[in-house]
C-alpha atoms as a PDB file:
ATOM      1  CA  UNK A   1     119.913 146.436 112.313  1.00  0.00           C
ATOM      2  CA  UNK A   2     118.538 142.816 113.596  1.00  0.00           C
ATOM      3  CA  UNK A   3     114.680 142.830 113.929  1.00  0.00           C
ATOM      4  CA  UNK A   4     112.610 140.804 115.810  1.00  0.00           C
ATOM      5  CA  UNK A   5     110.138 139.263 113.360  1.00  0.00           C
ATOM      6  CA  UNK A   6     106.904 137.337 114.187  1.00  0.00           C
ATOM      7  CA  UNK A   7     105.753 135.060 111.095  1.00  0.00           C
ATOM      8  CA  UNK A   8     102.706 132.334 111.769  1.00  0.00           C
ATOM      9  CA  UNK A   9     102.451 129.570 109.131  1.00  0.00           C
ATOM     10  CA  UNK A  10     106.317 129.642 108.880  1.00  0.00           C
ATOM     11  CA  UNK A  11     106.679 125.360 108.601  1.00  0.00           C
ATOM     12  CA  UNK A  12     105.513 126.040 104.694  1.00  0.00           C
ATOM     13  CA  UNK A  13     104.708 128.291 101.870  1.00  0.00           C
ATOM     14  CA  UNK A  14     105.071 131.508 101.461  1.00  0.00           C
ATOM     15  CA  UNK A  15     105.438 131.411 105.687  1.00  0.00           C
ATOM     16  CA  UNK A  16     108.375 129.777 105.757  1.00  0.00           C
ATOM     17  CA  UNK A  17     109.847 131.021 102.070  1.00  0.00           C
ATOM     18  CA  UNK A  18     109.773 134.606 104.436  1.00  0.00           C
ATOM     19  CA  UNK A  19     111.068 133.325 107.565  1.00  0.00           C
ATOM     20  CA  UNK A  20     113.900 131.885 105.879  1.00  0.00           C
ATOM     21  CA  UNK A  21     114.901 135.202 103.467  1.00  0.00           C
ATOM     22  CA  UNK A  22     114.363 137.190 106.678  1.00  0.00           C
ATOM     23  CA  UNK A  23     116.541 134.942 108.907  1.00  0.00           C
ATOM     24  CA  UNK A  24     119.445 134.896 105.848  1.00  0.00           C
ATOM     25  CA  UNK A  25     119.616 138.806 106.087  1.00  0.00           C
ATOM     26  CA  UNK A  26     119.998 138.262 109.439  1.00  0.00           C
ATOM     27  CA  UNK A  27     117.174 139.206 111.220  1.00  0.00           C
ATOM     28  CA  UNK A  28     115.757 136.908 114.523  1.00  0.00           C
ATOM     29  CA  UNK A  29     112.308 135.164 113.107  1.00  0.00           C
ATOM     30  CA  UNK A  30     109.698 133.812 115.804  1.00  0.00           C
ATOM     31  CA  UNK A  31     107.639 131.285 113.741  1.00  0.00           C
ATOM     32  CA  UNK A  32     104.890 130.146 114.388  1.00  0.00           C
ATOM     33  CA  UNK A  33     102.563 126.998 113.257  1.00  0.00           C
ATOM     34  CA  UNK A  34     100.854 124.018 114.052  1.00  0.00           C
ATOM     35  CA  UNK A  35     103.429 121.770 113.244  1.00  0.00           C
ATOM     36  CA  UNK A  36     107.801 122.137 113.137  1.00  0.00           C
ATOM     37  CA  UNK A  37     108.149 125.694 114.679  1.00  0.00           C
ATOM     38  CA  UNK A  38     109.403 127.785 117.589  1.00  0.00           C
ATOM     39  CA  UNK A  39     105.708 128.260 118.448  1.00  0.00           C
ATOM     40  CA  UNK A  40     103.107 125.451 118.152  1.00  0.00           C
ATOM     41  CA  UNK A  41      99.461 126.686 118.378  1.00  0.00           C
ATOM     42  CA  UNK A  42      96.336 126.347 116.604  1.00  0.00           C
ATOM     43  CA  UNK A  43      95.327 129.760 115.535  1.00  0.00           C
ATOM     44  CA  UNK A  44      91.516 128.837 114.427  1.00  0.00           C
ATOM     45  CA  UNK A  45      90.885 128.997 118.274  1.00  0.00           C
ATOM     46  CA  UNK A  46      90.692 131.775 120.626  1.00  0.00           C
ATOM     47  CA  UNK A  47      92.739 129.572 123.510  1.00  0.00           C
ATOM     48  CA  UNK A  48      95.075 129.102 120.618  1.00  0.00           C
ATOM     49  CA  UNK A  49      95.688 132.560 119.742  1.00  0.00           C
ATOM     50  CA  UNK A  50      96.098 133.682 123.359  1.00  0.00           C
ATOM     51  CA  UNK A  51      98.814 130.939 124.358  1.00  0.00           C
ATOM     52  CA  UNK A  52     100.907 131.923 120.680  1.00  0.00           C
ATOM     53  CA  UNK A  53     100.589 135.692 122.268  1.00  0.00           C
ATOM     54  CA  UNK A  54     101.741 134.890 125.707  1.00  0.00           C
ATOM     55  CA  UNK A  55     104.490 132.735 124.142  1.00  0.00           C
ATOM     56  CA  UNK A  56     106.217 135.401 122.260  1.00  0.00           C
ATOM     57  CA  UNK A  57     106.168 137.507 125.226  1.00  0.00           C
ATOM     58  CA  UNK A  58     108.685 135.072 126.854  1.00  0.00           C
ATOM     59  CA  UNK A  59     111.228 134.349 123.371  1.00  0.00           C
ATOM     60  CA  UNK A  60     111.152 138.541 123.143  1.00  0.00           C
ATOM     61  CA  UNK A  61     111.260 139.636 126.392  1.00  0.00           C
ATOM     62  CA  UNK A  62     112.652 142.925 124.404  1.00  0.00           C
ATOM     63  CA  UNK A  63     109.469 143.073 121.979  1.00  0.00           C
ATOM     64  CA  UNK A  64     109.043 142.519 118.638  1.00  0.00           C
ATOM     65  CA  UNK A  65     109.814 144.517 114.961  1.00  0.00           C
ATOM     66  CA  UNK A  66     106.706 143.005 112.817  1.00  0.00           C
ATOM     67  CA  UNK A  67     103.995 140.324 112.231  1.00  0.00           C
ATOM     68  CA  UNK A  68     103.697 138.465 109.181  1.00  0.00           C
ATOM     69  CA  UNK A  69     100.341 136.454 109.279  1.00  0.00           C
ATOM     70  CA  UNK A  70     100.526 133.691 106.804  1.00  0.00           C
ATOM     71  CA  UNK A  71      98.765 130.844 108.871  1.00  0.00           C
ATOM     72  CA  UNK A  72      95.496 129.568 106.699  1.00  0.00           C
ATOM     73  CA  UNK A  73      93.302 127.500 105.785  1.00  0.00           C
ATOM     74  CA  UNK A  74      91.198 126.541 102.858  1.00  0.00           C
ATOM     75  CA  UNK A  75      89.601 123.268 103.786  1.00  0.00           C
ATOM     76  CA  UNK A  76      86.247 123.176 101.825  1.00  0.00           C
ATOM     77  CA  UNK A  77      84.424 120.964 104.472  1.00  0.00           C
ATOM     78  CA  UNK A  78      85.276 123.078 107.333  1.00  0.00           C
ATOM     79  CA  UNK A  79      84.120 127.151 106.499  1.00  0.00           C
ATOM     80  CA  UNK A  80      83.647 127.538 110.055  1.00  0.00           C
ATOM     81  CA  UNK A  81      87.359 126.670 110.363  1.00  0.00           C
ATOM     82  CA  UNK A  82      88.513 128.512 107.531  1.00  0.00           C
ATOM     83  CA  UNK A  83      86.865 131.717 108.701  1.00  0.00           C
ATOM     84  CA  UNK A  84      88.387 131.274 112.469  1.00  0.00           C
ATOM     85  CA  UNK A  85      91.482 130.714 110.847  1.00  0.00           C
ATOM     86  CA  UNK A  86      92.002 133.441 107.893  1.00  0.00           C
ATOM     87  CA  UNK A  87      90.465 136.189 109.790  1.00  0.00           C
ATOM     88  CA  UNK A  88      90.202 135.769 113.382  1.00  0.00           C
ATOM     89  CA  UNK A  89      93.905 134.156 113.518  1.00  0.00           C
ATOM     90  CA  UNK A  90      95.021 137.103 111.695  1.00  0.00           C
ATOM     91  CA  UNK A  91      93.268 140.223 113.051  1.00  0.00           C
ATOM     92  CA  UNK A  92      93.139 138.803 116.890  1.00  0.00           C
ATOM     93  CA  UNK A  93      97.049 137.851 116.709  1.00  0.00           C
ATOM     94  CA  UNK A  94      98.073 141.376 115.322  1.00  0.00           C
ATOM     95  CA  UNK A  95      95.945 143.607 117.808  1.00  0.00           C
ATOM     96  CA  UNK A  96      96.987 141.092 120.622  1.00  0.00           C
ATOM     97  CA  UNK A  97     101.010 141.599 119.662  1.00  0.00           C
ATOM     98  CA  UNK A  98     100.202 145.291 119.664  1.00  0.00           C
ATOM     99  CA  UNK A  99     101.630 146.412 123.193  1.00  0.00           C
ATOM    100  CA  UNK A 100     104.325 144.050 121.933  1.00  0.00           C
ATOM    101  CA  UNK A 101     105.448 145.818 119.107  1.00  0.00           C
ATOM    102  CA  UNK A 102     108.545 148.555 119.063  1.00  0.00           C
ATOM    103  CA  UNK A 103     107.308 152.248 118.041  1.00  0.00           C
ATOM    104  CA  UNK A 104     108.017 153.638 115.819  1.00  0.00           C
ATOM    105  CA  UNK A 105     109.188 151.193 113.590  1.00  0.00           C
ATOM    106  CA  UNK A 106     106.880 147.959 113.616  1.00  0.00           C
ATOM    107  CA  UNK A 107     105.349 146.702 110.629  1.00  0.00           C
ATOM    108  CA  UNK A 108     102.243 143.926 110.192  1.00  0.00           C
ATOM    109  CA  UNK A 109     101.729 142.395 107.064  1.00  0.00           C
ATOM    110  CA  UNK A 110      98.345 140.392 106.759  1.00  0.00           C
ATOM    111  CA  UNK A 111      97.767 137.716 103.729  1.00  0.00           C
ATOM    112  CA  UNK A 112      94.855 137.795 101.693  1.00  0.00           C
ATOM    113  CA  UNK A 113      94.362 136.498  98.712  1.00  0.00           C
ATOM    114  CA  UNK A 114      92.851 137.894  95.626  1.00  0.00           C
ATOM    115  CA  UNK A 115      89.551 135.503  96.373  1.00  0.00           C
ATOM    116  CA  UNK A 116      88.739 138.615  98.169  1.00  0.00           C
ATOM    117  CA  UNK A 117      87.466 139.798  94.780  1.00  0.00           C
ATOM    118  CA  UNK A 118      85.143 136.871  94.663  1.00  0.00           C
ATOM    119  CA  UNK A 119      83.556 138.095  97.844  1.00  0.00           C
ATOM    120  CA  UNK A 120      79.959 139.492  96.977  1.00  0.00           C
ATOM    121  CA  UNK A 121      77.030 140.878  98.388  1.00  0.00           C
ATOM    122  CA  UNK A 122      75.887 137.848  99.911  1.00  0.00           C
ATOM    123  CA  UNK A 123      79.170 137.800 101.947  1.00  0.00           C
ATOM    124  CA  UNK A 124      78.659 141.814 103.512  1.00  0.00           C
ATOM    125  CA  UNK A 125      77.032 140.516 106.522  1.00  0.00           C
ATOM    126  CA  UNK A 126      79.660 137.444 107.087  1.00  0.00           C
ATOM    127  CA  UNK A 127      82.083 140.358 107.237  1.00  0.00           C
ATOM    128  CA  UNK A 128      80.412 142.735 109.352  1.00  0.00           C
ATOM    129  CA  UNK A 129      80.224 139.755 111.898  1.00  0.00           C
ATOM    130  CA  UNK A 130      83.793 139.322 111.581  1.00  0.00           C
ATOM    131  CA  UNK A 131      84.327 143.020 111.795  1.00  0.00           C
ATOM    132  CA  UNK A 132      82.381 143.517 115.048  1.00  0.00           C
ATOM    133  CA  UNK A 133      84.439 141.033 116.735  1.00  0.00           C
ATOM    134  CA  UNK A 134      81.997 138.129 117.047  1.00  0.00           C
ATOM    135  CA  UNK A 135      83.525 134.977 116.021  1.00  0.00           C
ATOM    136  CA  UNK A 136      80.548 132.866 117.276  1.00  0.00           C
ATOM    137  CA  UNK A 137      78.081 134.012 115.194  1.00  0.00           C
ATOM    138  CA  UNK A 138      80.326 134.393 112.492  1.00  0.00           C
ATOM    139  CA  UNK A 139      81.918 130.697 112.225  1.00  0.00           C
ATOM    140  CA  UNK A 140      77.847 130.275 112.604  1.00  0.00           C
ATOM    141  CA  UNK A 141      77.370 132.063 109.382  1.00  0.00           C
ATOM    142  CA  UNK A 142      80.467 130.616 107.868  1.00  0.00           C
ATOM    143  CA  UNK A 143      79.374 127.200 108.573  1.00  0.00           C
ATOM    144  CA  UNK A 144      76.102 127.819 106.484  1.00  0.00           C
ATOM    145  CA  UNK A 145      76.903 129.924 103.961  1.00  0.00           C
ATOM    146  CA  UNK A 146      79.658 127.127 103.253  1.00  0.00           C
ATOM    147  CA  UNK A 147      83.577 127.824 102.135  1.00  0.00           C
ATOM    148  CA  UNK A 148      82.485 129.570  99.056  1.00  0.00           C
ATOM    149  CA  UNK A 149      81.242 132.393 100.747  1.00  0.00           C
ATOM    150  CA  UNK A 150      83.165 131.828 103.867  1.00  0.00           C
ATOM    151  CA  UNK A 151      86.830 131.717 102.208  1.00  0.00           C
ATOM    152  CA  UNK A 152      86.719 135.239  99.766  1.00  0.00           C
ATOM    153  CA  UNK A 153      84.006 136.826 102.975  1.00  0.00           C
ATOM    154  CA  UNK A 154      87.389 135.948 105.637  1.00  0.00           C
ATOM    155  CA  UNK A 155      89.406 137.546 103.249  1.00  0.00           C
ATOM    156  CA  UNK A 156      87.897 140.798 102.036  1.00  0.00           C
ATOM    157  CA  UNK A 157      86.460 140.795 105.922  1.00  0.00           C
ATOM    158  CA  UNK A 158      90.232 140.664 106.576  1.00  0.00           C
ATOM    159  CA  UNK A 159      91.499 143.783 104.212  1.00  0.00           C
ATOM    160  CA  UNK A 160      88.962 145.786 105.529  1.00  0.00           C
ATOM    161  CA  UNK A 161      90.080 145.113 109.343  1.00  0.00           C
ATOM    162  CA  UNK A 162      94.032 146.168 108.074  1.00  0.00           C
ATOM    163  CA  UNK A 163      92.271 149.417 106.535  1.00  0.00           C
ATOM    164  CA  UNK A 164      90.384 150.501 109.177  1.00  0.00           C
ATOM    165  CA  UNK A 165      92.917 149.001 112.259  1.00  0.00           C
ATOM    166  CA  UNK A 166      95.673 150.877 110.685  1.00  0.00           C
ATOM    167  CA  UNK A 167      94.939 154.458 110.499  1.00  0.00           C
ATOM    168  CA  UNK A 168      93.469 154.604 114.310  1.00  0.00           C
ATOM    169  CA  UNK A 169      95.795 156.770 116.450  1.00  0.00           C
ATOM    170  CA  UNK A 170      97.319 153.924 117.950  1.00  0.00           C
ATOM    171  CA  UNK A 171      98.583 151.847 114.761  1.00  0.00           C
ATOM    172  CA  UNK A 172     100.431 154.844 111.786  1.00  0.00           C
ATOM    173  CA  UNK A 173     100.291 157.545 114.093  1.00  0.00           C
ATOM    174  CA  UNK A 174     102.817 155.668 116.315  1.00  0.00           C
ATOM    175  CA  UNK A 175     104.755 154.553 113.582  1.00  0.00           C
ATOM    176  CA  UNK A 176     103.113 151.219 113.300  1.00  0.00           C
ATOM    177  CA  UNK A 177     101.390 150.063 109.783  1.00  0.00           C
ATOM    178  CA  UNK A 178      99.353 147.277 108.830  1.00  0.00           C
ATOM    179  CA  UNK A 179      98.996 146.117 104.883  1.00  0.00           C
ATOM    180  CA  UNK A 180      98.013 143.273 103.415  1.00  0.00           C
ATOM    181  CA  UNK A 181      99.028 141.418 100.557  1.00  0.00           C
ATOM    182  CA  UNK A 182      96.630 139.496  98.345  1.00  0.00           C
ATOM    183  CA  UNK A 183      98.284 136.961  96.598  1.00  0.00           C
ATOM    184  CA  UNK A 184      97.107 135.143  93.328  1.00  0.00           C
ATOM    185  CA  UNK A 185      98.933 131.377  92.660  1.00  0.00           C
ATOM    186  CA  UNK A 186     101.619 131.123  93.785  1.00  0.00           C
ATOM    187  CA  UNK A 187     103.694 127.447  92.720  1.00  0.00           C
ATOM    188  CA  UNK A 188     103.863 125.762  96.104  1.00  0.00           C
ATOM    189  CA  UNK A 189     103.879 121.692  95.824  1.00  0.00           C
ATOM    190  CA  UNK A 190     100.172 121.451  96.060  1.00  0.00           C
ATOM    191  CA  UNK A 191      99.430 123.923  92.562  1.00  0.00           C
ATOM    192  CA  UNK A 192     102.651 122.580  90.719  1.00  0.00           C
ATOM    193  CA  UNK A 193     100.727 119.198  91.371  1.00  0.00           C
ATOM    194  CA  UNK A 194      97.060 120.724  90.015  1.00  0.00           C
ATOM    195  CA  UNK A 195      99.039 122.844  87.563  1.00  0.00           C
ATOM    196  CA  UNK A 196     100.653 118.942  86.392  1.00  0.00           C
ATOM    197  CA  UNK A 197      96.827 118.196  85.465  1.00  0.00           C
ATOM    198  CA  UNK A 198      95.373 119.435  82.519  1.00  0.00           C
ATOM    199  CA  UNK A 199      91.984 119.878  83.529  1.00  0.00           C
ATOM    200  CA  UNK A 200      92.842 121.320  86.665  1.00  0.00           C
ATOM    201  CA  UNK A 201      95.587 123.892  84.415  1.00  0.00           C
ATOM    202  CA  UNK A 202      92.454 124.863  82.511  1.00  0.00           C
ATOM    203  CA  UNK A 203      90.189 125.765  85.323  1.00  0.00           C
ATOM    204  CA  UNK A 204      93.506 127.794  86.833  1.00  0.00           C
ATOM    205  CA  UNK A 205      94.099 129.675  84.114  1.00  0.00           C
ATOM    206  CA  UNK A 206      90.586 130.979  83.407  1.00  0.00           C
ATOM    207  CA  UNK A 207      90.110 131.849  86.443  1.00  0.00           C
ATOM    208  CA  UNK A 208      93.458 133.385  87.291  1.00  0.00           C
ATOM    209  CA  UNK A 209      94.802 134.677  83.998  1.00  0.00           C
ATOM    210  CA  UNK A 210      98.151 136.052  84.077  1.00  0.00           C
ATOM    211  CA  UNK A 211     100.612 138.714  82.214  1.00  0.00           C
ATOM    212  CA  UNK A 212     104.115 137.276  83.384  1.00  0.00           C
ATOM    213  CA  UNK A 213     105.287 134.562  81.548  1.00  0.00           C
ATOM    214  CA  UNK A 214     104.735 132.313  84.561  1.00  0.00           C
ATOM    215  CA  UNK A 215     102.949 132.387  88.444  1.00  0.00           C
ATOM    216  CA  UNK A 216     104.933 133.378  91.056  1.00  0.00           C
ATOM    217  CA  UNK A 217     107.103 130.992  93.292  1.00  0.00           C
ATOM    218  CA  UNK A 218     106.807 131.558  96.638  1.00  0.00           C
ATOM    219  CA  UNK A 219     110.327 133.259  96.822  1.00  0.00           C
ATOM    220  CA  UNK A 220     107.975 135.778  94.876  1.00  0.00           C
ATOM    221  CA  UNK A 221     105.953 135.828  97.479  1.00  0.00           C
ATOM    222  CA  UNK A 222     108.839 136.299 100.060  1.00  0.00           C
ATOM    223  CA  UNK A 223     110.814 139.020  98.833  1.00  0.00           C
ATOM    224  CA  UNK A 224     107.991 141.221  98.768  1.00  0.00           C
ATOM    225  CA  UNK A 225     106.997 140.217 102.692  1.00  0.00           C
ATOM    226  CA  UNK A 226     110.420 140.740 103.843  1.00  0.00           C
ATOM    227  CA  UNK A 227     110.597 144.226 102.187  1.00  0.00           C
ATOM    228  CA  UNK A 228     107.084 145.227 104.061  1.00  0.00           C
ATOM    229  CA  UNK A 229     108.668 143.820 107.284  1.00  0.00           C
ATOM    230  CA  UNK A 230     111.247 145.651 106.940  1.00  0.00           C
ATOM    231  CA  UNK A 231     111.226 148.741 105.357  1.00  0.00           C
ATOM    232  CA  UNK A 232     111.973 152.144 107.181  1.00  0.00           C
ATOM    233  CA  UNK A 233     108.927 154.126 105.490  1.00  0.00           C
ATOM    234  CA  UNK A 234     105.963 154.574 107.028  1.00  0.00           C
ATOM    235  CA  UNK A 235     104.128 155.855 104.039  1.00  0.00           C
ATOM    236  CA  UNK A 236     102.991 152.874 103.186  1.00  0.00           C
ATOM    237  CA  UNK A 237      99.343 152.316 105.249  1.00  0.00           C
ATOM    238  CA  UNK A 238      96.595 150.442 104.999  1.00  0.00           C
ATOM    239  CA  UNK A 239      97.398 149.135 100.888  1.00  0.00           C
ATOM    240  CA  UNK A 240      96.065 146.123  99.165  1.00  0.00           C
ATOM    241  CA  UNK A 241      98.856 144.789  97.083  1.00  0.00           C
ATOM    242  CA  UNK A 242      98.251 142.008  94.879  1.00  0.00           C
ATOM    243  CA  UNK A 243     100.872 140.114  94.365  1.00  0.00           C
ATOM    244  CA  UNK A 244      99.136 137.911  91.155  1.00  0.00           C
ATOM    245  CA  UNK A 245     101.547 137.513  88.148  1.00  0.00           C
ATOM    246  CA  UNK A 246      98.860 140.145  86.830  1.00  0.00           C
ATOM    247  CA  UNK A 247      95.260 138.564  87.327  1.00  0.00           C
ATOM    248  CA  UNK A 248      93.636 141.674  89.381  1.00  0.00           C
ATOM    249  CA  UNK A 249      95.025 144.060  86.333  1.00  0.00           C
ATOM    250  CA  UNK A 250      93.231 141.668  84.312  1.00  0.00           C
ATOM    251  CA  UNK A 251      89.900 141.567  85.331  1.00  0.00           C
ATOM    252  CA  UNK A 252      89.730 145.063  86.878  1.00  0.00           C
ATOM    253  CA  UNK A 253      91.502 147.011  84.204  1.00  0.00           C
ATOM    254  CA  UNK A 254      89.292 150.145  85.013  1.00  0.00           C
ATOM    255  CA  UNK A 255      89.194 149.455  88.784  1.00  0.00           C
END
C-alpha cells in the first residue's frame, strides 16, 4: 500500500538517503528542507515550523502515513540555533502533524544522535526548558551554556519528548508511535572528508569506537528509517535505537 510520508532534511544525508529508498518502494515522500525540496522552510523558527505544517496540509489534502525528522544542525557558533533546530523543529513539527496523521497506522521517527550520551548533569535544566515548551528561555540557556552543552542537551531533551509524547492516549493508544533513532557516524561527504585526515580519524575513532568493520553509510541509516516508517507493528513505542556501527555497546556494555 502507498503511504504518505513526511521527511524534513530530505535535500541530504540520511534525509534524503530515506526519501529516496521510500519513494523507490513506491511510497509518496513530502520533503522538506531549507534548500531543493517540495517544502522550503526554516525549521529553527516557530513561523517556520507553522508555514511547513500548513503546507503539507495542502500537498495531502488526504493526510499523512509518518514523519521522519532529520532536519539539524550542529553549527558550533550558533547553540541557540542548534537547540531551535534539533529539538524544537523536531518535537513542534511532529505534535503539529498530529491531527494530520492516519490512525491507526502512522509512524514518527525522530533523529538523535548518540551525543545524547554526552549530555550530563549540567544539561538537566536545558532539557527541562525544552521539555516544558519554552523555547525562549531555552535558546537563552543554549546560547550560554554554548553547543557543547546545547547539542547532546537538544538531543537527550529530544528522546525524552518521543518517550513521554508517545505513550499519552492520543499517540500508541491510537495506533500512532514515536521512536527515535540515535545515530553514531555515519559516512556522509563531510566525515569521509574528516575521516581522509589523520588527526581528525584519531579523534573519531576514540571517541566513537566501533565493532563493524566499518561506519555506516547513510543507506545504513535509511533502511532502518524506512522500516520504522513503515512497518505494520505497533509494538514498537517509545525505543532508543542506536544505530552506531557498535559505539553505545561499547561504552555502556553493562547499561
Amino acid at each position: 500500500m502507498t503511504r504518505t510520508l513526511v521527511i524534513t532534511g530530505a535535500a541530504s544525508g540520511i534525509g534524503k538517503a530515506t526519501a529516496e529508498r521510500c519513494r523507490a518502494k513506491g511510497h509518496k515522500v513530502i520533503g522538506v528542507d531549507i534548500h531543493d525540496a517540495d517544502i522550503v522552510a526554516d525549521l529553527s523558527t516557530p513561523a517556520g515550523r507553522e508555514a511547513m505544517i500548513a503546507m503539507v496540509a495542502e500537498l495531502a489534502p488526504g493526510g499523512i502515513d509518518g514523519v521522519l525528522t532529520s532536519a539539524g544542525s550542529a553549527n558550533f557558533d550558533k547553540p541557540g540555533m542548534v537547540l531551535a533546530t534539533n529539538y524544537f523543529g523536531t518535537v513542534d513539527v511532529i505534535a503539529g502533524l498530529r491531527p494530520q496523521m492516519r490512525a491507526p497506522g502512522a509512524r514518527c521517527v525522530a533523529v538523535a544522535s548518540t551525543a545524547l550520551l554526552a549530555a550530563s548533569d549540567e544539561t538537566l535544566d536545558l532539557e527541562d526548558l525544552c521539555l516544558a515548551g519554552d523555547e525562549e528561555a531555552a535558546v537563552a540557556r543554549a546560547e550560554k551554556g554554548g553547543f557543547l552543552q546545547a547539542y547532546p542537551g537538544a538531543k537527550r531533551a529530544l528522546s525524552k519528548w518521543a518517550r513521554q509524547t508517545t505513550v499519552k492516549p492520543e499517540w500508541a493508544a491510537q495506533g500512532v508511535t514515536i521512536n527515535t533513532v540515535a545515530p553514531g557516524v555515519v559516512k556522509t561527504p563531510m566525515v569521509e572528508g574528516a575521516l581522509a585526515d589523520p588527526r581528525q580519524a584519531a579523534t573519531i575513532r576514540e571517541k566513537s569506537p566501533k565493532a563493524t568493520k566499518d561506519y555506516a553509510e547513510a543507506s545504513d541509516a535509511a533502511e532502518l528509517m524506512e522500516f520504522l516508517l513503515n512497518c505494520e507493528t505497533d509494538q514498537i513505542v517509545g525505543q532508543v535505537i542506536f544505530l552506531d556501527s557498535g559505539s553505545e555497546a561499547i561504552t555502556r556494555p553493562n547499561l
